[in-house]
N, C-alpha and C. Protein backbone atom coordinates (compact mmCIF):
# COMPACT_ATOMS: atom_id res chain seq x y z
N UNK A 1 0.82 -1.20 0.00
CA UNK A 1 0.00 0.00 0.00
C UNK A 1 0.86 1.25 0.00
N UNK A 2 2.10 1.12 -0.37
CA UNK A 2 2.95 2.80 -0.79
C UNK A 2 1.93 3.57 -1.42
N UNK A 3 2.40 4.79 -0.65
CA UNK A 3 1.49 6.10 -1.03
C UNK A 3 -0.12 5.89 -1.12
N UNK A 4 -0.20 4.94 -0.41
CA UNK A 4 -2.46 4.66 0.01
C UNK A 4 -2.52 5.57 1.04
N UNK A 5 -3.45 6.52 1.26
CA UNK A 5 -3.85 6.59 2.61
C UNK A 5 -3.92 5.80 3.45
N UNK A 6 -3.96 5.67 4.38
CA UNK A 6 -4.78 4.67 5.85
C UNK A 6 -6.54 4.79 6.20
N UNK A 7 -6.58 3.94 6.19
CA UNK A 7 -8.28 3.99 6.47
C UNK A 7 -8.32 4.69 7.93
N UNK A 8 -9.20 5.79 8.29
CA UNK A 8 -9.18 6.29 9.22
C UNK A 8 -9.93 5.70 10.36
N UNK A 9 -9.66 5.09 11.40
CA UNK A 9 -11.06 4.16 12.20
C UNK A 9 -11.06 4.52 13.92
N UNK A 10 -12.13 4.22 13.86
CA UNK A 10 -12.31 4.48 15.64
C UNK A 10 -12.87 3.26 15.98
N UNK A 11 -12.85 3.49 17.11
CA UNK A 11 -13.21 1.72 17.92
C UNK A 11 -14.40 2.68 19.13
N UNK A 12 -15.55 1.67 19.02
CA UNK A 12 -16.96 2.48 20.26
C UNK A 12 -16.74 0.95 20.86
N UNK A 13 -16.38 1.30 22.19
CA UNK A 13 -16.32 0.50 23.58
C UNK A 13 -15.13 -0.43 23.69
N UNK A 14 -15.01 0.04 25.05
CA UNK A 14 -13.24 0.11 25.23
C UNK A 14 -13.40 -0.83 26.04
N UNK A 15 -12.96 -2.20 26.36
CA UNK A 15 -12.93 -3.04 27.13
C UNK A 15 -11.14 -2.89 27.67
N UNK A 16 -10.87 -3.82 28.77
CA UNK A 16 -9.29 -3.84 29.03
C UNK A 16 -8.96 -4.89 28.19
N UNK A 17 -9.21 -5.83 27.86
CA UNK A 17 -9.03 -6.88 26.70
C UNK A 17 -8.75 -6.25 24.92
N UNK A 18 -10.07 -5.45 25.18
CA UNK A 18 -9.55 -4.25 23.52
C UNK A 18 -8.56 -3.36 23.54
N UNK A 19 -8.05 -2.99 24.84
CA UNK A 19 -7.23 -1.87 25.01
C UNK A 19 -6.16 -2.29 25.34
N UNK A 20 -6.04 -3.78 25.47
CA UNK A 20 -4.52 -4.28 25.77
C UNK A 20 -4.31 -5.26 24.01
N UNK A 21 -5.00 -5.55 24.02
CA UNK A 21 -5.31 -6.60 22.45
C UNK A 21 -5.41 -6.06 21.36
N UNK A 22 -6.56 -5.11 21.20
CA UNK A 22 -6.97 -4.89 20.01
C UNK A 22 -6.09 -3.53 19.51
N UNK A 23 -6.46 -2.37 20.51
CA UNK A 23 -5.59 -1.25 19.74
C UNK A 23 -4.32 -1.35 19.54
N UNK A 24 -3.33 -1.69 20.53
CA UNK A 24 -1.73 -2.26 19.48
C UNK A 24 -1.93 -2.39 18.20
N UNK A 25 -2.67 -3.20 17.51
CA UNK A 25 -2.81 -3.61 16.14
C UNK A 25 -3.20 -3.15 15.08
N UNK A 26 -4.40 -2.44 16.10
CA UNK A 26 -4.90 -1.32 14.92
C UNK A 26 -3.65 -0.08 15.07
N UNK A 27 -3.17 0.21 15.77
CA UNK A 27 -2.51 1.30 15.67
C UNK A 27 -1.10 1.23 15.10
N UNK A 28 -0.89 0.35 15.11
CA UNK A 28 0.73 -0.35 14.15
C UNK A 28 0.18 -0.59 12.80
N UNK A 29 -0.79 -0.95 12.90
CA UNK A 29 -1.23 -1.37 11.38
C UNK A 29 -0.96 -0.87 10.03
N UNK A 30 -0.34 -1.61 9.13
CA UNK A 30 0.14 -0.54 7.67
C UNK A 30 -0.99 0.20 6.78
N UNK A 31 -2.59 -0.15 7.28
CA UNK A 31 -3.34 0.45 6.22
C UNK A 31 -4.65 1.15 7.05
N UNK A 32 -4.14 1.03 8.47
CA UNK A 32 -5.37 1.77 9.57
C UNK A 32 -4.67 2.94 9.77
N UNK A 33 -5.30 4.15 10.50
CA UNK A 33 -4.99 4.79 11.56
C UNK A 33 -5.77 5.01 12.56
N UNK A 34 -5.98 4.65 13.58
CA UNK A 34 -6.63 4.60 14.76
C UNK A 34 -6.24 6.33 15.17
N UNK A 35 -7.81 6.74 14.81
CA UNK A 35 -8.21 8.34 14.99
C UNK A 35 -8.79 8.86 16.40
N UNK A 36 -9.29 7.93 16.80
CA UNK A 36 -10.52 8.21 17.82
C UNK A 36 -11.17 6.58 18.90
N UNK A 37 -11.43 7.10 20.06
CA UNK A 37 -12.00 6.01 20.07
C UNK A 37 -13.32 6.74 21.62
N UNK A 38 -13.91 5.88 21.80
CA UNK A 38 -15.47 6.32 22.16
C UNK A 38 -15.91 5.74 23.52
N UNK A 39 -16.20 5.74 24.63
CA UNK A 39 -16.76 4.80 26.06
C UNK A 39 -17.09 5.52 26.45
N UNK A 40 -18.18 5.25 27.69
CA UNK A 40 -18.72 6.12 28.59
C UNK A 40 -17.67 6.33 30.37
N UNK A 41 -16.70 4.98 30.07
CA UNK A 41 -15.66 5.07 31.07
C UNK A 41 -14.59 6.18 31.08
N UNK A 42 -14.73 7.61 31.35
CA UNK A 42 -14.31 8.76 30.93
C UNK A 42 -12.29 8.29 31.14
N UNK A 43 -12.31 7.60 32.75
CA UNK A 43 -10.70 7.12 32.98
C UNK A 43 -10.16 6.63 31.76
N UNK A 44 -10.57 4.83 31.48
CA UNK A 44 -10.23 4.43 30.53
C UNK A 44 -9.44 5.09 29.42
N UNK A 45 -10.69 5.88 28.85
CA UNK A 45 -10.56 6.13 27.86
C UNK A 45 -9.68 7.22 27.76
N UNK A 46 -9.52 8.27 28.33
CA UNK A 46 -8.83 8.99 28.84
C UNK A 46 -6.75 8.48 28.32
N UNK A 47 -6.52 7.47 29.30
CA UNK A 47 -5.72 6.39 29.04
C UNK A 47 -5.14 6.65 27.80
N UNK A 48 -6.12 5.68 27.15
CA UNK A 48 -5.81 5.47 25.73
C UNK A 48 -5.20 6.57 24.65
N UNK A 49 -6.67 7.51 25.17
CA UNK A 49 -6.55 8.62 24.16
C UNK A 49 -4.72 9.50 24.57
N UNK A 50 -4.45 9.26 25.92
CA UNK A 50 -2.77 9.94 26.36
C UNK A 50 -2.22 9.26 25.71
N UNK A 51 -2.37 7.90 25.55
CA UNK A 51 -1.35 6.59 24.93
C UNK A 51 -0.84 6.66 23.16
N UNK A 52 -2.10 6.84 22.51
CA UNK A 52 -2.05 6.71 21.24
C UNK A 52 -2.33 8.19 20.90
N UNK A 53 -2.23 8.89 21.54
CA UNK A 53 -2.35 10.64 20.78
C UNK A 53 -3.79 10.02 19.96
N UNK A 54 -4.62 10.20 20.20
CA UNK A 54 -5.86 10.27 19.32
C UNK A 54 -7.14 11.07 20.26
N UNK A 55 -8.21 11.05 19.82
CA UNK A 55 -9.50 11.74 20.92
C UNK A 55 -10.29 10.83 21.14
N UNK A 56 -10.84 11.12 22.10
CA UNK A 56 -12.05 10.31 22.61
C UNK A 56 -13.40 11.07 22.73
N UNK A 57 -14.07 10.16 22.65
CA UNK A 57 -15.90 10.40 23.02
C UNK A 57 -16.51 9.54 24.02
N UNK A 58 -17.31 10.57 24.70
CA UNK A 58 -18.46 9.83 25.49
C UNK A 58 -19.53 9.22 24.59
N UNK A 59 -19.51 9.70 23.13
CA UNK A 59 -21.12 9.51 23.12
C UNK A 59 -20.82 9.10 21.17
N UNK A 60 -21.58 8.03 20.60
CA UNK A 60 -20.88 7.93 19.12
C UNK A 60 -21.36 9.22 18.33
N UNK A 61 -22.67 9.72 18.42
CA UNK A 61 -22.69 11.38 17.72
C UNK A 61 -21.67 12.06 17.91
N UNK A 62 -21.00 12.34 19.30
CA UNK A 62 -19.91 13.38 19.27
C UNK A 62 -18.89 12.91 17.87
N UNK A 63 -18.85 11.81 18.44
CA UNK A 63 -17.75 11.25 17.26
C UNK A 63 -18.09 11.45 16.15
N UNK A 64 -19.08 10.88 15.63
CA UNK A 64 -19.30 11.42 14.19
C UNK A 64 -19.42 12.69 13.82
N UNK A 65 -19.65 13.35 14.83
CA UNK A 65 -20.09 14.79 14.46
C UNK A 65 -18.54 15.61 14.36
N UNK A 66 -17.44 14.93 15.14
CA UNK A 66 -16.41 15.76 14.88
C UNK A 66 -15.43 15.01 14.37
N UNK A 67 -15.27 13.80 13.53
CA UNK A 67 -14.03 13.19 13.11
C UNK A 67 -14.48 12.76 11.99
N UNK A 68 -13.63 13.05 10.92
CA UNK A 68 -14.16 11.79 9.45
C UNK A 68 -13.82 10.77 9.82
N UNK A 69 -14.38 9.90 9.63
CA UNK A 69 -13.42 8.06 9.45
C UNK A 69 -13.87 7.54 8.49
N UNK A 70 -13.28 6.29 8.02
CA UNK A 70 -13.57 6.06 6.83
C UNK A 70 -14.74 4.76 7.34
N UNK A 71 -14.53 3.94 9.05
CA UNK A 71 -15.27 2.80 9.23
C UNK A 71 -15.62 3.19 11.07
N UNK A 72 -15.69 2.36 11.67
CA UNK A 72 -16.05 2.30 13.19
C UNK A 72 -15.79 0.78 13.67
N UNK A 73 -14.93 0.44 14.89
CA UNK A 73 -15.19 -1.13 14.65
C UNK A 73 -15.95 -0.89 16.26
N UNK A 74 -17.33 -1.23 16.17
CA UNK A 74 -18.23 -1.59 17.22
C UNK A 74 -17.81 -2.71 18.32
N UNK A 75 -17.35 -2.76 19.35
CA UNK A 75 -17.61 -3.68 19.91
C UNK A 75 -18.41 -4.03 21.17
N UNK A 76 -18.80 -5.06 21.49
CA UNK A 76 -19.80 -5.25 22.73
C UNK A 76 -19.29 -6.47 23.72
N UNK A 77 -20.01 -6.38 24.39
CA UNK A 77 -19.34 -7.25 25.94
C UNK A 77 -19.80 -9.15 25.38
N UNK A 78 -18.69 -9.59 25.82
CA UNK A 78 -19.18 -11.40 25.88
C UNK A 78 -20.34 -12.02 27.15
N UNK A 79 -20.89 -12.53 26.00
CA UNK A 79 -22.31 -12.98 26.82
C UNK A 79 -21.46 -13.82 27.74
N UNK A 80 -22.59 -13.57 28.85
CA UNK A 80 -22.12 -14.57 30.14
C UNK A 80 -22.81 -15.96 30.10
């Protein structure tokens, strides 16, 4: 992918499993850039957003309303 953009993406709900697992990957990644990411856990997220220089949201409108991305990767909690 020389000279591609990066797909711009945010991740809505921050687990410690996504935030130890998942963002590394997206954020090394040769064709992502992890822009943003979204929880109502203000700490957490907080975290992240110091970690990877990116912004965060409480709420997915904020997000859309202030970041282009090109996708969103949704995630939700494992059924018990």
């Amino acid at each position: 992918m020389a000279n591609a953009e990066k797909f711009r993406v945010a991740v809505v709900g921050i687990t410690t499993e996504i935030a130890q697992k998942f963002l590394p990957e997206l954020f090394y990644s040769p064709i992502i850039r992890l822009v943003a990411v979204c929880d109502k856990n203000c700490e957490a997220m907080r975290q992240i957003c110091e970690t990877y220089l990116i912004n965060g949201y409480r709420t997915y409108e904020e997000l859309i309303e202030n970041e282009e991305i090109d996708f969103a990767i949704i995630t939700i909690p494992k059924a018990a």
